[in-house]
N, C-alpha and C. Protein backbone atom coordinates (compact mmCIF):
# COMPACT_ATOMS: atom_id res chain seq x y z
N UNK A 1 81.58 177.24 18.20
CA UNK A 1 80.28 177.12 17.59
C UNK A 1 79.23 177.62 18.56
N UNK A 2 78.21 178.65 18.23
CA UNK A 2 77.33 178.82 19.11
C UNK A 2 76.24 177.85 19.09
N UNK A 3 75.70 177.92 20.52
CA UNK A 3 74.91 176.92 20.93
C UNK A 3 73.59 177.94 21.48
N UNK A 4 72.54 177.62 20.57
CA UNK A 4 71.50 178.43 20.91
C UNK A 4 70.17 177.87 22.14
N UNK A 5 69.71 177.90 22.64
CA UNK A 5 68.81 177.39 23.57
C UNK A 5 67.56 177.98 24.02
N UNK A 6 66.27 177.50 23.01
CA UNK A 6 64.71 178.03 22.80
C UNK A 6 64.02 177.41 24.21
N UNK A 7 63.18 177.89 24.92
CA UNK A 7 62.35 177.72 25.40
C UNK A 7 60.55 177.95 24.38
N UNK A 8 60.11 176.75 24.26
CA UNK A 8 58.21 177.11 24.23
C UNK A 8 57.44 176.26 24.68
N UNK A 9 56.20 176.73 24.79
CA UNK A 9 55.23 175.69 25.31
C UNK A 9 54.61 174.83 24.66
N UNK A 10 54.80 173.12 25.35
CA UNK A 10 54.34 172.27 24.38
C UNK A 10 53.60 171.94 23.59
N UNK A 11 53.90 171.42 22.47
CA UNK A 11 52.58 171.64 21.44
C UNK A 11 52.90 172.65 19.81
N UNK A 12 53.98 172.88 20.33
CA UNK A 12 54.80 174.00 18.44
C UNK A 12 54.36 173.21 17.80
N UNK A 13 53.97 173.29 16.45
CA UNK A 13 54.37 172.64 15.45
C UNK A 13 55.47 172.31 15.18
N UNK A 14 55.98 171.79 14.20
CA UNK A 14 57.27 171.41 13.89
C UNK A 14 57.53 172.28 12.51
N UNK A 15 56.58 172.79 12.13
CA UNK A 15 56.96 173.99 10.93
C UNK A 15 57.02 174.89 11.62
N UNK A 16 56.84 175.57 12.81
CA UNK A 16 56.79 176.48 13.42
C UNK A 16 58.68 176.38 14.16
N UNK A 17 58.81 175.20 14.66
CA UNK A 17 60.25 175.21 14.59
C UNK A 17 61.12 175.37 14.00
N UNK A 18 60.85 174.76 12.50
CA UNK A 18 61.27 174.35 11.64
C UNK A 18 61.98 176.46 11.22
N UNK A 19 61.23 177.18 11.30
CA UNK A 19 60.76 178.50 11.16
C UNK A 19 61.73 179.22 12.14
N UNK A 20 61.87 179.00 13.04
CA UNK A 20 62.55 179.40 14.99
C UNK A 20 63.78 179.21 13.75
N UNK A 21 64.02 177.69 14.01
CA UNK A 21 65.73 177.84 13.58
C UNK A 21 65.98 178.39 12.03
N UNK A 22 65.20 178.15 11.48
CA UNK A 22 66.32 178.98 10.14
C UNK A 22 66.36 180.34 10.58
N UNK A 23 65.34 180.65 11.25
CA UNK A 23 65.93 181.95 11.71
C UNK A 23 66.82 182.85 12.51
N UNK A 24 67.17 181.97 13.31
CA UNK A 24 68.33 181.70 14.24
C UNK A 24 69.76 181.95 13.51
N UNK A 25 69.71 180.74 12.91
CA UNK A 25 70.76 180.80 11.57
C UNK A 25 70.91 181.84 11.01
N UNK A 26 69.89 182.44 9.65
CA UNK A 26 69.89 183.20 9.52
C UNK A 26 71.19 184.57 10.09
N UNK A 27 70.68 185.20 11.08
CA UNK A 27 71.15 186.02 11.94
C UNK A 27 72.44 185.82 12.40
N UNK A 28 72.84 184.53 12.74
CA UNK A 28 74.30 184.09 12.80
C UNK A 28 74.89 184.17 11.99
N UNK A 29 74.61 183.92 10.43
CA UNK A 29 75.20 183.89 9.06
C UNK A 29 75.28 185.42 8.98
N UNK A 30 74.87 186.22 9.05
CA UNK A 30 74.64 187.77 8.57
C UNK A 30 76.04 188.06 9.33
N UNK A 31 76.44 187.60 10.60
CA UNK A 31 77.97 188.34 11.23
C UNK A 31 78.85 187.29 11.09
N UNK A 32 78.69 186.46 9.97
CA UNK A 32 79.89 185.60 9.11
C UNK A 32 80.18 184.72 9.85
N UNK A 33 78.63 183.86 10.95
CA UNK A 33 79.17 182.13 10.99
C UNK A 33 78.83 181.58 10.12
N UNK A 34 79.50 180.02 9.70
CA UNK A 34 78.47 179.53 8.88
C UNK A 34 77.31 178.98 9.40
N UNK A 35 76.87 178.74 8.86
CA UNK A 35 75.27 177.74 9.17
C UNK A 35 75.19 176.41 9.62
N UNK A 36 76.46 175.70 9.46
CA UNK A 36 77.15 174.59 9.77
C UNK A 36 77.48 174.65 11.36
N UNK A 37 77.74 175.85 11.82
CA UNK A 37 78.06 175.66 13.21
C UNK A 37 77.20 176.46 14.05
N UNK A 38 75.79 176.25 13.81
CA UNK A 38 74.65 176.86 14.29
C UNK A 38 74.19 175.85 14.82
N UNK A 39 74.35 175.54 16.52
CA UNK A 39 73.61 174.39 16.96
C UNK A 39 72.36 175.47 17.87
N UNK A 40 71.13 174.55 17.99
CA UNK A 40 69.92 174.99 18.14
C UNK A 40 69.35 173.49 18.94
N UNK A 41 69.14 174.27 20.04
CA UNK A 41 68.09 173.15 20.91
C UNK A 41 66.88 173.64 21.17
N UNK A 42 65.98 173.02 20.64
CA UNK A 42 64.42 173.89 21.18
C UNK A 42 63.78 172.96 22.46
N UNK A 43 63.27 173.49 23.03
CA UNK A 43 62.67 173.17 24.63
C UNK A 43 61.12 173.08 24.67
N UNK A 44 60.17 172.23 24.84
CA UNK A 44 59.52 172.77 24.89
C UNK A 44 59.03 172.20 26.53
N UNK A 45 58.28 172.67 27.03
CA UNK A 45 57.58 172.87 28.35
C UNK A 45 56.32 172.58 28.40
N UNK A 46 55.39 171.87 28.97
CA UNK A 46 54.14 172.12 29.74
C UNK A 46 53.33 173.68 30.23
N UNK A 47 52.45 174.13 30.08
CA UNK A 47 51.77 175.11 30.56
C UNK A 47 51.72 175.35 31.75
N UNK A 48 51.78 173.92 32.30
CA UNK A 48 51.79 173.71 33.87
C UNK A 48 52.82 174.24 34.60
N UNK A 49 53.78 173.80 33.81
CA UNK A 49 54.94 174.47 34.10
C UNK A 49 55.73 175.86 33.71
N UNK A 50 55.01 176.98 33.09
CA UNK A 50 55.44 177.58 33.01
C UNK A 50 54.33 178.95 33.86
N UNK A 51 55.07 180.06 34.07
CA UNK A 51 54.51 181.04 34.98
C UNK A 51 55.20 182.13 34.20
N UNK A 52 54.07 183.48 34.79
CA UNK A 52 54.13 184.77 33.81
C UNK A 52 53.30 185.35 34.99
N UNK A 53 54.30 186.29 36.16
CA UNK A 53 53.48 187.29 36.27
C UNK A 53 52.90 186.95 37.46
N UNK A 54 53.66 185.47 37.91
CA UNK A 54 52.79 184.72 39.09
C UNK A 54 51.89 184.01 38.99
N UNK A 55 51.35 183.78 37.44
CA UNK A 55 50.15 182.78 37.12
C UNK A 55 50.67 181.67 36.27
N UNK A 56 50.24 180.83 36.65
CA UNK A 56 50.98 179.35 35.68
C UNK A 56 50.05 179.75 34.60
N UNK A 57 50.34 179.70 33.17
CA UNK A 57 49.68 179.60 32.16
C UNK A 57 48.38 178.63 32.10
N UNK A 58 48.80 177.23 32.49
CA UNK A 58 47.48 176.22 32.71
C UNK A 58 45.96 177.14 33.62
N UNK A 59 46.70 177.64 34.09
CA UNK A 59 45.38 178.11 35.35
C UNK A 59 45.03 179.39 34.74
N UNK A 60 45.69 180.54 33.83
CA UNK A 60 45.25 181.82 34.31
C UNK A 60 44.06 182.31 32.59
N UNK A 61 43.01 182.56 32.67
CA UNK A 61 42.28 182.95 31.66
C UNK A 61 42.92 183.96 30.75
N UNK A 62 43.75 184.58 31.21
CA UNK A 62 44.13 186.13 29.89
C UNK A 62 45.25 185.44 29.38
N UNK A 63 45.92 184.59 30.09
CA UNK A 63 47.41 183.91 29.88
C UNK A 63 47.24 182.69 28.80
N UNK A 64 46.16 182.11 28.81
CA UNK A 64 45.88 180.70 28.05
C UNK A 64 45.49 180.95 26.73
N UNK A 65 45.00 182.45 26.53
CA UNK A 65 44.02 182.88 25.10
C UNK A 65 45.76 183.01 24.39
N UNK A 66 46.58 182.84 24.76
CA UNK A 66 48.15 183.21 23.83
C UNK A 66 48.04 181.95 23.41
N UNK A 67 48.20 181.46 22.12
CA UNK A 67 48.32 180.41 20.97
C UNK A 67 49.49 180.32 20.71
N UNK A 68 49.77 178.54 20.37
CA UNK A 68 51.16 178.57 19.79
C UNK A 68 50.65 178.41 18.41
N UNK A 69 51.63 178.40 17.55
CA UNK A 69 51.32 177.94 16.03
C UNK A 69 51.68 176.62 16.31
């Protein structure tokens, strides 16, 4: 069974997840798994904790204007 593993930054919605994994699925089903053995862990993270480029997202002005849904 594949085991999928999302990283985002805290704060997704949960329709926005909700969205991540069927689509996940999706794509697994198309090369004939079922949907049944589509495991999906979503992650989410702090800003604080995440970095892009050498700038933690919390701190950097061009980095923070990126929105989650």
């Amino acid at each position: 069974m594949p085991l999928v593993q999302v990283s985002v930054w805290a704060g997704m919605s949960v329709e926005s997840k909700r969205e991540i994994a069927k689509g996940i699925t999706k794509v697994f089903e198309e090369i004939g798994i079922p949907k049944e053995a589509v495991e999906i862990i979503i992650y989410e993270a702090p800003k604080t904790n995440w970095a892009t480029g050498g700038e933690l997202h919390s701190e950097s002005e061009r980095l923070s204007k990126v929105k989650v849904p």
